[in-house]
Protein backbone atom coordinates (compact mmCIF):
# COMPACT_ATOMS: atom_id res chain seq x y z
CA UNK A 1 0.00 0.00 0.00
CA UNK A 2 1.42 3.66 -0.76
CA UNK A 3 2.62 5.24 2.33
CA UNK A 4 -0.08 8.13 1.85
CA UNK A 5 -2.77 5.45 1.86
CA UNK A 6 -2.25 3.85 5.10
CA UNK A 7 -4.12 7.58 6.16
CA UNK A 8 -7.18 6.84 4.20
CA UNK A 9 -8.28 4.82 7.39
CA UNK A 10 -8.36 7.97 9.44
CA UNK A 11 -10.92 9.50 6.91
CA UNK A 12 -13.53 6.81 6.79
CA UNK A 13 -16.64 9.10 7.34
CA UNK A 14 -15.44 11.67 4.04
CA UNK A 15 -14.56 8.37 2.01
CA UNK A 16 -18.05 6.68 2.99
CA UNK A 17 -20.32 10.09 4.07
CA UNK A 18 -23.95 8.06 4.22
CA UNK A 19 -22.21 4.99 5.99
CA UNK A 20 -23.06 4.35 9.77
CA UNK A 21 -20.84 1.56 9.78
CA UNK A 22 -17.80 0.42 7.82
CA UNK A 23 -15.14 -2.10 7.61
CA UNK A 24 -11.24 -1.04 7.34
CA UNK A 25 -9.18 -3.99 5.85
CA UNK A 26 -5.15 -3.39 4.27
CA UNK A 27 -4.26 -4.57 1.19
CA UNK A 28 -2.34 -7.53 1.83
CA UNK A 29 -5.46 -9.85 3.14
CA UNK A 30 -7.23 -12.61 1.69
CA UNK A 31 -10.74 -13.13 3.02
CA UNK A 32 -11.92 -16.52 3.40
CA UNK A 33 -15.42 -16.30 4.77
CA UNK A 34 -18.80 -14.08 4.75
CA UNK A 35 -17.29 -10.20 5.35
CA UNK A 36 -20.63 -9.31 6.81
CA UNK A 37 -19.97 -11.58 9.72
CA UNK A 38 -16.84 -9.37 10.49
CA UNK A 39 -19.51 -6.42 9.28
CA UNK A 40 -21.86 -7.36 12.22
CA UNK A 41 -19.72 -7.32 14.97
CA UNK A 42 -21.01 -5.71 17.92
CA UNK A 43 -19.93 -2.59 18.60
CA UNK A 44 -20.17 -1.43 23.07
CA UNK A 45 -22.24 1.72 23.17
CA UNK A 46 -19.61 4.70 23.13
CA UNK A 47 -17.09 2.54 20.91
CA UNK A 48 -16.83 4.13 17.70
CA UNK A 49 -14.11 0.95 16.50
CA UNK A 50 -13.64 -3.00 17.03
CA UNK A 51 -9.97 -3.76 16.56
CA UNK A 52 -8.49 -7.15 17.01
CA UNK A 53 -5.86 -7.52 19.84
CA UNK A 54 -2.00 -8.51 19.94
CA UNK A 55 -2.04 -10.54 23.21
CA UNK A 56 -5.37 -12.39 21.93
CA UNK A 57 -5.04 -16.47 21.87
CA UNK A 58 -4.52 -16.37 18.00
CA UNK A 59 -1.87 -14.03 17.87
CA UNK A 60 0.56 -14.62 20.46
CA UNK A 61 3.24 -12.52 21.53
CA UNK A 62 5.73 -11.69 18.58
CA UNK A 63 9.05 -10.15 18.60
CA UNK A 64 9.32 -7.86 15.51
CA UNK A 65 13.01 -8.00 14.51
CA UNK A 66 14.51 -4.52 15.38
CA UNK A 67 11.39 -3.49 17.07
CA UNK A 68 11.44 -5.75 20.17
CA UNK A 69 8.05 -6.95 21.50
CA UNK A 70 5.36 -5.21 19.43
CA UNK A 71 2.24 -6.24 21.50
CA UNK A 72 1.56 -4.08 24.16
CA UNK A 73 1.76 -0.22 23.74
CA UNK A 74 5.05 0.52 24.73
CA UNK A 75 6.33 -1.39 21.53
CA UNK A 76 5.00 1.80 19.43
CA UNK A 77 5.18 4.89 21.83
CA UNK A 78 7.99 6.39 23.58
CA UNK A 79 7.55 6.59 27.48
CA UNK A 80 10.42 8.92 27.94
CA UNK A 81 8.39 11.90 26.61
CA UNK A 82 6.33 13.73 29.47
CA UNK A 83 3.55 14.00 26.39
CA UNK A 84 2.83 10.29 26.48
CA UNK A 85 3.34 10.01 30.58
CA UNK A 86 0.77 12.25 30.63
CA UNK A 87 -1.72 9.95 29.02
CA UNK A 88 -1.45 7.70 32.11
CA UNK A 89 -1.66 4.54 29.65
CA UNK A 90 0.08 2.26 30.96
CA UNK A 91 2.98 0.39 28.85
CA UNK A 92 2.14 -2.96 29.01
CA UNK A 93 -1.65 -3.17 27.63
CA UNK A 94 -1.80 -4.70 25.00
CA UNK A 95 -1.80 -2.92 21.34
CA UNK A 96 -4.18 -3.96 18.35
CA UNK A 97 -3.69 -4.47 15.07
CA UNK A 98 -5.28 -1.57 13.01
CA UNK A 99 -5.11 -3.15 9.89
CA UNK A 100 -8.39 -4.92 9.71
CA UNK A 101 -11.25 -3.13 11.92
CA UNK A 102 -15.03 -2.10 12.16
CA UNK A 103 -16.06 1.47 12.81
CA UNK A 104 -19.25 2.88 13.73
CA UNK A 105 -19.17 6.34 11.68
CA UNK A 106 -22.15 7.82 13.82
CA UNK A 107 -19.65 7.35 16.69
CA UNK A 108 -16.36 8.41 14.66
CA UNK A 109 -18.18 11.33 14.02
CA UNK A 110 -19.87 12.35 16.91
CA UNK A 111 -16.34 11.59 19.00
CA UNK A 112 -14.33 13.60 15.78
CA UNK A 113 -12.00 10.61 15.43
CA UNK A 114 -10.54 12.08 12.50
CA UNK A 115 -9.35 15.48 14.79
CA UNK A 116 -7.98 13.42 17.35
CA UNK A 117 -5.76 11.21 15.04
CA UNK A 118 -4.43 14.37 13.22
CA UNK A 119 -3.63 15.60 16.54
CA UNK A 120 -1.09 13.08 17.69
CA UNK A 121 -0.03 12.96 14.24
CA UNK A 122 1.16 16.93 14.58
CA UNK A 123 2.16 16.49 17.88
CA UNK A 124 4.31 13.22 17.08
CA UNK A 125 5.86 15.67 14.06
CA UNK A 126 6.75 18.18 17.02
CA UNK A 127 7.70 15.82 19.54
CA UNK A 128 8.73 12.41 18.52
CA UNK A 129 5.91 10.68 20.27
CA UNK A 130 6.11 7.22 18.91
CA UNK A 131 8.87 4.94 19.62
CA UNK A 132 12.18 5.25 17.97
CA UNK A 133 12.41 1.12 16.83
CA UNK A 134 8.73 1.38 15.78
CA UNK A 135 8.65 -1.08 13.02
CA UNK A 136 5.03 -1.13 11.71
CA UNK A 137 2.99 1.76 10.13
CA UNK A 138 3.29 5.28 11.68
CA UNK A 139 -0.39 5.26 11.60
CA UNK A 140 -0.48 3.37 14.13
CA UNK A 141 0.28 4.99 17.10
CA UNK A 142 -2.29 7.54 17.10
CA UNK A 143 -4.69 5.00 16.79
CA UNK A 144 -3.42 3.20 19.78
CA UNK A 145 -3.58 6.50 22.23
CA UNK A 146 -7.12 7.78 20.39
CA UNK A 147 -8.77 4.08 21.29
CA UNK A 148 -7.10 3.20 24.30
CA UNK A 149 -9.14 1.26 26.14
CA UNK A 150 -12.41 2.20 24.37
CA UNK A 151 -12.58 0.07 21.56
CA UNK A 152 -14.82 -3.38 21.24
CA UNK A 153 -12.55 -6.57 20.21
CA UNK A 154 -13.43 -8.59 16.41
CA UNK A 155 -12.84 -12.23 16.38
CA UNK A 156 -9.36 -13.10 16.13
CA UNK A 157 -10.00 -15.42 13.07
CA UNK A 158 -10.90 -12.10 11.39
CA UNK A 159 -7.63 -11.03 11.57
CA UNK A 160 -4.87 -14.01 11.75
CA UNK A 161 -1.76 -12.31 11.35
CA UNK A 162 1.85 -12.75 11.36
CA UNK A 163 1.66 -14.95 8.21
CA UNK A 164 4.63 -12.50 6.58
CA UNK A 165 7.42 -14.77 7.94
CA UNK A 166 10.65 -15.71 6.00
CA UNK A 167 9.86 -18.56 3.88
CA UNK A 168 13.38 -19.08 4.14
CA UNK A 169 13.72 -20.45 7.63
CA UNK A 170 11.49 -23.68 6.51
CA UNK A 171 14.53 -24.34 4.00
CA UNK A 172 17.03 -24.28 6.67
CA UNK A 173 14.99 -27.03 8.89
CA UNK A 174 13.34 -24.28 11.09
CA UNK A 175 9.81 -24.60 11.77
CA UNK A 176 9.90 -20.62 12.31
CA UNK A 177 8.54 -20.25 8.55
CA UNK A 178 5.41 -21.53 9.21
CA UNK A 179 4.00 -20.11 12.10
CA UNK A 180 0.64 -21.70 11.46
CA UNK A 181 -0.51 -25.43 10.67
CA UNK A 182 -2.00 -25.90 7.56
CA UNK A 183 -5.40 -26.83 9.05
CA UNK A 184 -5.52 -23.34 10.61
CA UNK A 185 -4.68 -21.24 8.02
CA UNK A 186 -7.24 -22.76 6.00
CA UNK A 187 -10.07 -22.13 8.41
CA UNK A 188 -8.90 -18.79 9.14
CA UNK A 189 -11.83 -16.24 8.39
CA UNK A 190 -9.39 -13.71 7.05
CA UNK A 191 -5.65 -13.70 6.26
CA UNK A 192 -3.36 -10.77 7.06
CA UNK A 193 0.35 -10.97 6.11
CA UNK A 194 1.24 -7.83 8.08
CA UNK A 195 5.06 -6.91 8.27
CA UNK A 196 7.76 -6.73 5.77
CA UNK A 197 7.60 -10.35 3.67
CA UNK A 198 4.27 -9.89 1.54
CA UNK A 199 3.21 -12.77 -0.55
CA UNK A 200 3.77 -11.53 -3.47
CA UNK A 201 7.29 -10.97 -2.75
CA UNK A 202 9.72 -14.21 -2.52
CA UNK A 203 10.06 -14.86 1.09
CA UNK A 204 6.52 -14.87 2.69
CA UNK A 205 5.55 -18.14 4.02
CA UNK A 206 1.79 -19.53 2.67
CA UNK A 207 1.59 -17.64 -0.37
CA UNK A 208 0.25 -20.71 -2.11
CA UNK A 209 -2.70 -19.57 -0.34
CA UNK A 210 -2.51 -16.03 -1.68
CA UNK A 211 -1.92 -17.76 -5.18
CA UNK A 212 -5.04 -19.41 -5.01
CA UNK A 213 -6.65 -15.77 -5.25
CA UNK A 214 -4.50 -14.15 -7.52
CA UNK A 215 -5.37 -12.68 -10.91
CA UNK A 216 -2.87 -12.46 -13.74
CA UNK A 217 -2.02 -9.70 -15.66
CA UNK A 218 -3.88 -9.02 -18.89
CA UNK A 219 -1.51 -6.96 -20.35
CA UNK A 220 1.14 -10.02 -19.76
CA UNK A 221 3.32 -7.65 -18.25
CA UNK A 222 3.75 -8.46 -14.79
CA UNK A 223 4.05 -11.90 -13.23
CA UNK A 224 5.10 -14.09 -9.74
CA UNK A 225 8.39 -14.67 -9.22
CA UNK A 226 9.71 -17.30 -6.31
CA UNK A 227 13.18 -17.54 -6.16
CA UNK A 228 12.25 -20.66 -3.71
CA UNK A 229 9.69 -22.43 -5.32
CA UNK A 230 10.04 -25.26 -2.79
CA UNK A 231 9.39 -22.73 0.08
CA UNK A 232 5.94 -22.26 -0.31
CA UNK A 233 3.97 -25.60 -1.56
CA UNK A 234 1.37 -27.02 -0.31
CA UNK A 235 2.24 -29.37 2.31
């Protein structure tokens, strides 16, 4: 996804004005079941966004190379600056993943979501809010401090995650490419290979899965390449 793009989440009311409700997903999913199950998620009266969290049973605790332990909220904010002291969040609660969520844009609106995400964003600009080994999307952050404990939770099969893992490692004899079994992954409602190895790349593990769903080129011009063809079948 373009860098610019990763905002577009911030603006869901002005991209979908006569919505009351909406679903957020990145670009590098695969759905594998009914969306409007994830669509009807209950939202808790005042919560204007369901996110799915890091310390939930499906996604357990990961370290994100160079970025240390990204689940909780001191992964992605820097508790040296009196700023986020202030904020009385405390560092270990556990962060969500905002790349697949459902908003309620009668309470985005009503709460002006959109002002308090620009907000940090300025203030991050000014002050170097977020933390220095962040590793994910800079978009983040705000969304962490604007939701902080008033957000509802989405199943976790909506948003299995952590699938972006060097193929690689299953070539050297390490089980650390495949994070998931087989039978998981397939009954996974929705697919999310967050991070830096993408599927369509040469190093994420389960991209036969994301093959299943992939379109070719008309033109011809563009096409997979695997550099590790054996990295990635179906077991």
């Amino acid at each position: 996804m373009h860098p610019q793009l990763t905002f577009a989440r911030f603006y869901l009311p002005n991209l979908v004005p006569h919505a009351e409700k909406a679903i957020y997903v990145d670009d590098d999913v695969i759905v594998q079941d009914d969306i409007l199950e994830l669509y009807n998620t209950p939202l808790k009266p005042g919560h204007a966004a369901a996110f799915s969290d890091d310390c939930d049973s499906t996604t357990n605790k990961v370290a994100v190379r160079g970025a240390g332990n990204q689940y909780n909220y001191i992964g992605f904010l820097d508790y040296k600056k009196e700023t986020i002291r202030k904020l009385a969040m405390k560092a270990n609660t556990c962060s969500f993943n905002p790349g697949v969520f459902v908003a309620n844009l009668t309470e985005w609106k009503l709460q002006n979501i959109t002002k308090q995400l620009e907000k940090w964003m300025t203030l991050n600009v000014a002050e170097e809010l977020y933390s220095r080994t962040l590793a994910g999307s800079i978009t983040t952050p705000p969304l962490l401090i604007v939701f902080y404990k008033q957000h509802s939770s989405i199943d976790p099969l909506w948003n299995v995650r952590h699938l972006d893992t060097n193929a690689s490692f299953s070539i050297k004899g390490s089980n650390a490419g495949k994070r998931y079994s087989p039978q998981f992954v397939k009954a996974a409602k929705l697919l999310h290979w967050n991070g830096h190895f993408k599927p369509w790349g040469r190093t994420a593990s389960y991209a036969e899965v994301w093959e299943k769903w992939y379109v070719p080129d008309p033109t011809g011009k563009f096409s997979l390449i695997r550099r590790h063809p054996e990295a990635y079948e179906a077991k």
